[in-house]
C-alpha atoms as a PDB file:
ATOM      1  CA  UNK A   1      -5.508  10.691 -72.180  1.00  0.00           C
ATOM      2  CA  UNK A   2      -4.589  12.339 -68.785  1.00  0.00           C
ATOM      3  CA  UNK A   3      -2.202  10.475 -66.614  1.00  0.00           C
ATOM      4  CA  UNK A   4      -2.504  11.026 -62.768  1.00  0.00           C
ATOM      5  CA  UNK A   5       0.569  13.247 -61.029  1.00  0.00           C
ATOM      6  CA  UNK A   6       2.707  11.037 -59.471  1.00  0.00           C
ATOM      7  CA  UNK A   7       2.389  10.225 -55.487  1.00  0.00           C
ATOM      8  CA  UNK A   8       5.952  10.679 -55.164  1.00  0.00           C
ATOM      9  CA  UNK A   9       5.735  14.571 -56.287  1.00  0.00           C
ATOM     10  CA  UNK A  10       5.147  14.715 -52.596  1.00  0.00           C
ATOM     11  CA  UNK A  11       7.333  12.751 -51.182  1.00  0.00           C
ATOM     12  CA  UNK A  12      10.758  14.069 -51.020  1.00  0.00           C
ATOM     13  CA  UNK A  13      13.641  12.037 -52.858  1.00  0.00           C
ATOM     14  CA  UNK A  14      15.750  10.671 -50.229  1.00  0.00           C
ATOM     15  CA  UNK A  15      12.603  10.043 -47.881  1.00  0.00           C
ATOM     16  CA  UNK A  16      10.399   7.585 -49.962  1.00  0.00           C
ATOM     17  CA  UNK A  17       9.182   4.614 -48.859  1.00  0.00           C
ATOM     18  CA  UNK A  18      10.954   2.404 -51.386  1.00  0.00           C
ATOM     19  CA  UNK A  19      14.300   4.360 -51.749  1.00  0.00           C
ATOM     20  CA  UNK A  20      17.122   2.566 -51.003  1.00  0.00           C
ATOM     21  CA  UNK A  21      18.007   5.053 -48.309  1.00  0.00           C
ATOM     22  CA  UNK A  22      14.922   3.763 -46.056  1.00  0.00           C
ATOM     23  CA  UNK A  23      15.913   0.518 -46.651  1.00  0.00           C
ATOM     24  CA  UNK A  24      19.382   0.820 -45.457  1.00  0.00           C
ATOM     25  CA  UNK A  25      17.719   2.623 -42.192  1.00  0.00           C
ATOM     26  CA  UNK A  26      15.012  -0.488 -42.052  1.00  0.00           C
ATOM     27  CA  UNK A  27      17.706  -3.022 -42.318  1.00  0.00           C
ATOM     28  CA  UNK A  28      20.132  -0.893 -39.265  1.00  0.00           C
ATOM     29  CA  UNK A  29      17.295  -1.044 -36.941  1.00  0.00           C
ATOM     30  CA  UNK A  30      16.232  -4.709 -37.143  1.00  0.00           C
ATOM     31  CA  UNK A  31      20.059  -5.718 -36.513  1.00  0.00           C
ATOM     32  CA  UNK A  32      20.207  -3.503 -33.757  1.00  0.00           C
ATOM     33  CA  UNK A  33      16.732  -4.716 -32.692  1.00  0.00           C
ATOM     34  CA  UNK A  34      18.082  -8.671 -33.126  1.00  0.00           C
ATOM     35  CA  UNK A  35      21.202  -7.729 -31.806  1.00  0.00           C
ATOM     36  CA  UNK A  36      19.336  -6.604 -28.356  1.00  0.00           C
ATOM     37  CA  UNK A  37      17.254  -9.102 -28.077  1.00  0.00           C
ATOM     38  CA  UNK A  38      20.118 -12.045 -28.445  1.00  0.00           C
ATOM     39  CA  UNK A  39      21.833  -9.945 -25.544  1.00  0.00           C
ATOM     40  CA  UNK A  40      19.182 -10.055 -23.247  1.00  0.00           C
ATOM     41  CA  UNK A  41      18.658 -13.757 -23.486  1.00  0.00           C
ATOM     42  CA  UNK A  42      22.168 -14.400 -23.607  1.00  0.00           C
ATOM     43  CA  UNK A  43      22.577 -12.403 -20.055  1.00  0.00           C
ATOM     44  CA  UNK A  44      19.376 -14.212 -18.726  1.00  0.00           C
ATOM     45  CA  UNK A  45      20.965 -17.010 -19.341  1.00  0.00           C
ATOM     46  CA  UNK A  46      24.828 -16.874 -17.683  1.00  0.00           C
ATOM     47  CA  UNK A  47      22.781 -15.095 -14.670  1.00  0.00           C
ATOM     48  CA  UNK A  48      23.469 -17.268 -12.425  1.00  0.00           C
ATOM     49  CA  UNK A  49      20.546 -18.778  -9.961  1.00  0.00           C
ATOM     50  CA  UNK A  50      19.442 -16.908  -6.470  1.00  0.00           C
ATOM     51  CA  UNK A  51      20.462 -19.218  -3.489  1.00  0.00           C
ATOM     52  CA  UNK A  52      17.302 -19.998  -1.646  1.00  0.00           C
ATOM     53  CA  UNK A  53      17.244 -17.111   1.113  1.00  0.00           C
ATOM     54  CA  UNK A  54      15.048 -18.600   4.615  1.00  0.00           C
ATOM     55  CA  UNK A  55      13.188 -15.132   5.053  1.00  0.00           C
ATOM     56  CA  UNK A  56      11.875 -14.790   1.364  1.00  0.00           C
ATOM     57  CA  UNK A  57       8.815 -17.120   0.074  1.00  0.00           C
ATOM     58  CA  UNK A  58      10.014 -19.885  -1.892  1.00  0.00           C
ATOM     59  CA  UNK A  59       6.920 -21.658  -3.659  1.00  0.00           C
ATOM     60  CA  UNK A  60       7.483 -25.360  -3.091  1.00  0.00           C
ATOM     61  CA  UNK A  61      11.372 -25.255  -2.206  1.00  0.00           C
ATOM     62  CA  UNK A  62      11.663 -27.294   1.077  1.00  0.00           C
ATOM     63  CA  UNK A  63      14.018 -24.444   2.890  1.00  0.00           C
ATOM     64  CA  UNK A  64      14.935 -25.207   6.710  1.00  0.00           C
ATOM     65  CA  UNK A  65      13.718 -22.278   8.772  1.00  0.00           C
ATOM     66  CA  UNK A  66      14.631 -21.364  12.408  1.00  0.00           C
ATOM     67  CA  UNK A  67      12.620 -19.590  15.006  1.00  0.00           C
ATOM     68  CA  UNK A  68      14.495 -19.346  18.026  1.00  0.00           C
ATOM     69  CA  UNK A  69      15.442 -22.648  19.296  1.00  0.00           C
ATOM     70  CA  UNK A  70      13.516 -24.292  16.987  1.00  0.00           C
ATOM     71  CA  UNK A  71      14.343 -25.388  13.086  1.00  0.00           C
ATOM     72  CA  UNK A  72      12.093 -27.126  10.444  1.00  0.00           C
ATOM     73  CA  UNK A  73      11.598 -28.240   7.362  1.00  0.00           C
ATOM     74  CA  UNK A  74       8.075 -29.741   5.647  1.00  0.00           C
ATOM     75  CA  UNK A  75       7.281 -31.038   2.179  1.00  0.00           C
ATOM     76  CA  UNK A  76       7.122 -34.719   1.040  1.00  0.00           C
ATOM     77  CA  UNK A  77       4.228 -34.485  -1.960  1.00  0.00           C
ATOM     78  CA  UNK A  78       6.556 -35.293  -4.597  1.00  0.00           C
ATOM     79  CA  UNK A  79       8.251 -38.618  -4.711  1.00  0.00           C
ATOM     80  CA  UNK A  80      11.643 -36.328  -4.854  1.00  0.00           C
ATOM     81  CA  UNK A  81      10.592 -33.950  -2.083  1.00  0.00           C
ATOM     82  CA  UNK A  82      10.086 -37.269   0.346  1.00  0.00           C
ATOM     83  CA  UNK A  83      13.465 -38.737  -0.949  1.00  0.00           C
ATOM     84  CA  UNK A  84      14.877 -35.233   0.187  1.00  0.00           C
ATOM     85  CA  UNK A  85      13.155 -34.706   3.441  1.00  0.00           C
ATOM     86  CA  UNK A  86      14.196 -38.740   4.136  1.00  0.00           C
ATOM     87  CA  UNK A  87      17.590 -38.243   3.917  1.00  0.00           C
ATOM     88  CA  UNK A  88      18.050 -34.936   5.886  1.00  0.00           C
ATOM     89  CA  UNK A  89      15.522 -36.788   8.881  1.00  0.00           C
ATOM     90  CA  UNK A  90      18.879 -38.001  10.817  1.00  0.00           C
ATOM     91  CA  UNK A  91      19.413 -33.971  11.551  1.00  0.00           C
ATOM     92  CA  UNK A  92      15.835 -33.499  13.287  1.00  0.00           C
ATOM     93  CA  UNK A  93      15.104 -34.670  16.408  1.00  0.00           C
ATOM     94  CA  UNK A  94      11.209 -34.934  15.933  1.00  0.00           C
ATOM     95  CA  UNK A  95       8.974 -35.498  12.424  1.00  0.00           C
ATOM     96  CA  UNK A  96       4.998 -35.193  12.197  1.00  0.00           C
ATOM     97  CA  UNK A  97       2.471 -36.381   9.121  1.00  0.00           C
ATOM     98  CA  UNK A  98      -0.454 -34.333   8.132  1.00  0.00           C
ATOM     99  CA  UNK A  99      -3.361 -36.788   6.212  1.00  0.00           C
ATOM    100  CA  UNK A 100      -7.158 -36.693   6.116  1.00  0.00           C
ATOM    101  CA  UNK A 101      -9.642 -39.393   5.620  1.00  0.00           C
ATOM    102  CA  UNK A 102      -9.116 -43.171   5.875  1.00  0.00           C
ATOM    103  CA  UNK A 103      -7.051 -43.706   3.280  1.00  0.00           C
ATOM    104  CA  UNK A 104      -4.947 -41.080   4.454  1.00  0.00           C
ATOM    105  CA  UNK A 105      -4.346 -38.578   2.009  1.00  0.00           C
ATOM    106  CA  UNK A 106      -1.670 -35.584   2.319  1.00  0.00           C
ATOM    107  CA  UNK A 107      -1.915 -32.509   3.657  1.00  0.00           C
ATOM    108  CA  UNK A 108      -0.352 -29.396   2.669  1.00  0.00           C
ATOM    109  CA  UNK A 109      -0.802 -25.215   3.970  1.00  0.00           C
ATOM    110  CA  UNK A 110      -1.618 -26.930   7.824  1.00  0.00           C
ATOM    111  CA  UNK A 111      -1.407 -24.115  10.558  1.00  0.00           C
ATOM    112  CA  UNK A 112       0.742 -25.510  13.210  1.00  0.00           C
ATOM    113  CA  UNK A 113       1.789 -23.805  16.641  1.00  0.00           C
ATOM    114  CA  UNK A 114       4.816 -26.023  18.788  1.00  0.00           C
ATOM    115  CA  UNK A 115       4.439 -25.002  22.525  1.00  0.00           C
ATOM    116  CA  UNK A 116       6.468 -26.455  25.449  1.00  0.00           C
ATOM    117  CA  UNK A 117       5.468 -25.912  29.060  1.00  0.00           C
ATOM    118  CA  UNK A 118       2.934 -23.790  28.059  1.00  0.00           C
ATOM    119  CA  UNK A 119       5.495 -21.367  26.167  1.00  0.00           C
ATOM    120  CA  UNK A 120       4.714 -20.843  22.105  1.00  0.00           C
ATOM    121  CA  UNK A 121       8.001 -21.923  20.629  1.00  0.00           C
ATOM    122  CA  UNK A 122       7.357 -21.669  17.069  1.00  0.00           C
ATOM    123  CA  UNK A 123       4.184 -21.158  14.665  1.00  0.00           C
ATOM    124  CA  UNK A 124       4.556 -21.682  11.407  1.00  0.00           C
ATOM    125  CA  UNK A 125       2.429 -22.966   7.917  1.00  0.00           C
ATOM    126  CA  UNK A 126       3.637 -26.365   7.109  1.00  0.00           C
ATOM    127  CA  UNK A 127       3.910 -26.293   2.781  1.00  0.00           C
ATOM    128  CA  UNK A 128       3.913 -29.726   2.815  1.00  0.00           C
ATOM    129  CA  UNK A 129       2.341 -33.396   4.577  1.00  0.00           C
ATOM    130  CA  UNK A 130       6.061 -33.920   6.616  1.00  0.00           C
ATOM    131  CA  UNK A 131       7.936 -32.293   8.865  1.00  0.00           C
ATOM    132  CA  UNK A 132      11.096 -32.315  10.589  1.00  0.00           C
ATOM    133  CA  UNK A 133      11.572 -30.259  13.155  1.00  0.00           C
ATOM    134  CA  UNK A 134      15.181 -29.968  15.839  1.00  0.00           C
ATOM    135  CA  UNK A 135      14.564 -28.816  18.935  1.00  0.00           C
ATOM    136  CA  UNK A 136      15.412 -28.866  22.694  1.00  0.00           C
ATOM    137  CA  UNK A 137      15.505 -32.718  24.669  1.00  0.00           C
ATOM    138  CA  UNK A 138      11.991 -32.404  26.003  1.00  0.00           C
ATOM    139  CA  UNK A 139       7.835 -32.831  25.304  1.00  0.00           C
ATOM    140  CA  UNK A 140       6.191 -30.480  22.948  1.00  0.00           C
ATOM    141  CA  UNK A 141       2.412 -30.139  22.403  1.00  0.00           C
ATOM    142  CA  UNK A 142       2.114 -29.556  18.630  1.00  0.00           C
ATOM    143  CA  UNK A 143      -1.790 -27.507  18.039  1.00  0.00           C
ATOM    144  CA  UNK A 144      -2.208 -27.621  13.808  1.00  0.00           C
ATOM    145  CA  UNK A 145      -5.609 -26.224  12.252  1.00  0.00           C
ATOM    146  CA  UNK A 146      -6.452 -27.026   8.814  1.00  0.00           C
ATOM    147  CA  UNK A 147      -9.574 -25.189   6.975  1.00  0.00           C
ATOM    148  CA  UNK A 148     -10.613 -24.003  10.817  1.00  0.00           C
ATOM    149  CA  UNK A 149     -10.363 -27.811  12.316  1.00  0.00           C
ATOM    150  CA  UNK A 150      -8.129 -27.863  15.366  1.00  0.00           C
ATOM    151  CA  UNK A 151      -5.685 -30.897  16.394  1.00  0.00           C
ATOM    152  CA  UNK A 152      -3.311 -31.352  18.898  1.00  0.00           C
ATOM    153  CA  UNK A 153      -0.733 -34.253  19.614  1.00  0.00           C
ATOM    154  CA  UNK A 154       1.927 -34.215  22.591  1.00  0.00           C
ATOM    155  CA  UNK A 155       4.990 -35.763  21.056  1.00  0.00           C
ATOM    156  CA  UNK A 156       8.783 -36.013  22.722  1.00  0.00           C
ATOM    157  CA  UNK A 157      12.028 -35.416  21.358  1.00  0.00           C
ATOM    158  CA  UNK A 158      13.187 -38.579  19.119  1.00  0.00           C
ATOM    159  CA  UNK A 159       9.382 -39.606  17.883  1.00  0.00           C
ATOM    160  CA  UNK A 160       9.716 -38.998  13.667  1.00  0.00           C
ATOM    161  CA  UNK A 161       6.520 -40.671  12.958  1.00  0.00           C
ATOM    162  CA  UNK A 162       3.934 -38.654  14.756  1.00  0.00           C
ATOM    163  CA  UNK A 163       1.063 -38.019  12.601  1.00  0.00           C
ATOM    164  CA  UNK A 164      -2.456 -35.836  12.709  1.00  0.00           C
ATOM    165  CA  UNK A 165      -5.010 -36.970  11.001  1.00  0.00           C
ATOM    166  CA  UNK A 166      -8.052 -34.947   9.997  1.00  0.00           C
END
């Protein structure tokens, strides 16, 4: 009987696949691999969290902004964003509700423009159904647009229950 030339004529001594010299190398590179990996998560985690910056989007972070005179805040879908919103009210000077329908449900992403005297103070997107806004002793006309539908409401300095209803 013939027997078949062994593969690992080819293969050269210290390079084979089972050799105990690959394995050694195999073993080095999936510590160094693990030990990586378990450094980048444990940096991820001791980074420690971005402050909430007023020019930079923040999702559904209620962040007071300021345009000139003016400063707001909106939110109030979650039961912990109205809690929030509720206690910071005794800092704004004015507050407005966005619903729709009867039962009057919330509105969120509402276009609104504040004007006094004619003169556009602020325009902003509320991101939530409440807002607060501080501003100057005096009447505002407050124009919001949601989905294209126009509303306006002329509210004074010290009214925090205004509300537009679609």
């Amino acid at each position: 009987m013939n027997r078949q030339p062994s593969f690992s004529r080819y293969l050269s001594n210290s390079r084979t696949l089972f050799s105990q010299n690959a394995r050694a190398t195999r073993r080095k590179r999936l510590a160094v691999a693990a030990l990586i990996g378990a450094t980048v998560i444990v940096a991820a985690a001791l980074q420690p969290a971005k402050a909430a910056d007023a020019s930079a989007p923040v999702g559904n972070e209620m962040v007071i902004r300021t345009m000139g005179p003016i400063s707001y805040v909106c939110g109030g879908i979650a039961e912990d964003e109205r809690a929030r919103l509720a206690a910071q009210e005794k800092n704004f000077n004015m507050g407005i509700l966005f619903t729709r329908g009867a039962d009057g449900e919330y509105l969120a992403d509402v276009d609104v423009k504040l004007t006094r005297d004619g003169q556009n103070v602020a325009d902003f997107r509320a991101g939530g159904p409440r807002c607060l806004i501080r501003a100057p002793e005096g009447s505002y006309n407050i124009e919001a647009s949601y989905k294209g539908q126009p509303k306006s409401i002329k509210i004074s300095t010290g009214t925090r229950n205004a509300q537009l209803r679609w």
